[in-house]
C-alpha atoms as a PDB file:
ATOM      1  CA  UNK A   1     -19.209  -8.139  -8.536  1.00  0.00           C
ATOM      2  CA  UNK A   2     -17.797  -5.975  -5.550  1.00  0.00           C
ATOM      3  CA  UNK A   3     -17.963  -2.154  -6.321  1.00  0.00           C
ATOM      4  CA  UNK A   4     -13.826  -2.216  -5.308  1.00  0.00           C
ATOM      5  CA  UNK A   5     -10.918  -4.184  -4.801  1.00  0.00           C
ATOM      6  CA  UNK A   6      -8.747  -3.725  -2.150  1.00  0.00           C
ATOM      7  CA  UNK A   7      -4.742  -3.059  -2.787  1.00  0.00           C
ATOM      8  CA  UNK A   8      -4.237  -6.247  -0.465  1.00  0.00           C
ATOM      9  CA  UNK A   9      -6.998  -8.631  -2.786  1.00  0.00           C
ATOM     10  CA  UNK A  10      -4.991  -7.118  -5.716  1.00  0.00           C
ATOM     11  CA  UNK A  11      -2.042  -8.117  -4.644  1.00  0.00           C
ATOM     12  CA  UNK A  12      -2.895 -11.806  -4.219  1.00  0.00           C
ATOM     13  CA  UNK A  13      -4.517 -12.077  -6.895  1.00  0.00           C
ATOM     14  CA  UNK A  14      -1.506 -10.671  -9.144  1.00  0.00           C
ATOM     15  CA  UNK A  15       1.374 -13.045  -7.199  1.00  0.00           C
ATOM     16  CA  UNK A  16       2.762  -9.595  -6.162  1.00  0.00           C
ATOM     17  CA  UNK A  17       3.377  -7.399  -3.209  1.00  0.00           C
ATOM     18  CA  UNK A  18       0.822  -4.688  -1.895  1.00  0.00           C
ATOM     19  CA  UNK A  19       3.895  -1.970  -2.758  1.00  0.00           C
ATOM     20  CA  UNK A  20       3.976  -2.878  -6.210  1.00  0.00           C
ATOM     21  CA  UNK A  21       0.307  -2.607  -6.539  1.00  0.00           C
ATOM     22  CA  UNK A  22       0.256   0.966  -4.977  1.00  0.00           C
ATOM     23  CA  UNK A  23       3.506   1.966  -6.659  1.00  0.00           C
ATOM     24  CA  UNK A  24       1.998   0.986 -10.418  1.00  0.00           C
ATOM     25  CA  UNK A  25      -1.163   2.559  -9.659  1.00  0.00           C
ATOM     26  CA  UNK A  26       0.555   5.509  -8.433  1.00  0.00           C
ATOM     27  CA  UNK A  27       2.639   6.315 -11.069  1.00  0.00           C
ATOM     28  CA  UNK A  28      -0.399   5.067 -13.848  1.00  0.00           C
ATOM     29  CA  UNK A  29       1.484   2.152 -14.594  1.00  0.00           C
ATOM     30  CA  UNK A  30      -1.429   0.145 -14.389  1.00  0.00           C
ATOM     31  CA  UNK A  31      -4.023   0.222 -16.089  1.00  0.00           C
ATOM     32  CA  UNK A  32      -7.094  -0.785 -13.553  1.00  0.00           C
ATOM     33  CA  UNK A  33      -7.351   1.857 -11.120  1.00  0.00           C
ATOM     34  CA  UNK A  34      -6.635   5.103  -9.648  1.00  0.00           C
ATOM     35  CA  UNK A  35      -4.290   6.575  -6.858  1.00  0.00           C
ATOM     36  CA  UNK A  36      -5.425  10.122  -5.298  1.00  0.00           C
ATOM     37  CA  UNK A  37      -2.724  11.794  -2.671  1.00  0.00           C
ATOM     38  CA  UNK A  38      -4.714  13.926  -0.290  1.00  0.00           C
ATOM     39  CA  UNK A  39      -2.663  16.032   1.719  1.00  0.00           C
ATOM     40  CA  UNK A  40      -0.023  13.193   3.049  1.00  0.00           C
ATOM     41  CA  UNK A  41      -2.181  10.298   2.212  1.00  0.00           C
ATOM     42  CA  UNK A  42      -2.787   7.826  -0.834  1.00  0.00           C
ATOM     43  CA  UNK A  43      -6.549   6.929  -1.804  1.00  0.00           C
ATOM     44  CA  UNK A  44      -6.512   4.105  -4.510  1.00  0.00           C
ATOM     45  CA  UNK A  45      -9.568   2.920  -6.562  1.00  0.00           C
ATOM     46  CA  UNK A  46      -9.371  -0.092  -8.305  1.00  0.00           C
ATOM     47  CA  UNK A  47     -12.252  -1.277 -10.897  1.00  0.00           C
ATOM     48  CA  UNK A  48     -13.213  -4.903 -10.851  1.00  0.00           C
ATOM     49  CA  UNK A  49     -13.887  -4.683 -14.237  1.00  0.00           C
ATOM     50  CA  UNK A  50     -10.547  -3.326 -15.339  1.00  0.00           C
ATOM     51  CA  UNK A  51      -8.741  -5.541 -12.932  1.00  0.00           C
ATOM     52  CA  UNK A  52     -10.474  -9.049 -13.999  1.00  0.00           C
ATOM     53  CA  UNK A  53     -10.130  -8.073 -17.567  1.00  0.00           C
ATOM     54  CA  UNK A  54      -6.034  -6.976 -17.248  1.00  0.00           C
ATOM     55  CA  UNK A  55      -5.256 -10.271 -15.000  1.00  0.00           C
ATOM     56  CA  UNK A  56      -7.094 -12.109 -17.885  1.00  0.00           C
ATOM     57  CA  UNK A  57     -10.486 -13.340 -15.780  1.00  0.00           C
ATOM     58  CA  UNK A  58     -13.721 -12.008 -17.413  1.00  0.00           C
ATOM     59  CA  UNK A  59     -14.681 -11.954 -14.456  1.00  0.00           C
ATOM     60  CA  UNK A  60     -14.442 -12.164 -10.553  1.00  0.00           C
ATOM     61  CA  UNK A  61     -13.943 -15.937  -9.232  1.00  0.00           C
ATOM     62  CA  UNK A  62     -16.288 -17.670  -7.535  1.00  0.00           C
END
């Protein structure tokens, strides 16, 4: 399992747009990850483990 998922793999994943994925995680709407603002700039961190278990996928797909 990858140490991170990207906002863009997210995204796909969910059937949703990259916005909505940094907007939830922004505003800890969702429950997988973290956003960070540094300065002017957004950081995001999204588990695997969180993020398999909230889309309902024990685990990543082969």
């Amino acid at each position: 399992m990858p140490n991170q998922i990207t906002i863009k793999q997210a995204a796909e994943i969910m059937g949703k747009c990259q916005q909505f994925v940094r907007v939830g995680l922004q505003r800890g709407l969702l429950p997988f990850g973290t956003a960070v603002k540094v300065k002017t700039r957004w950081n995001y961190y999204i588990s695997p483990k969180l993020f398999y278990e909230y889309v309902g996928q024990p685990k990543e797909p082969d």
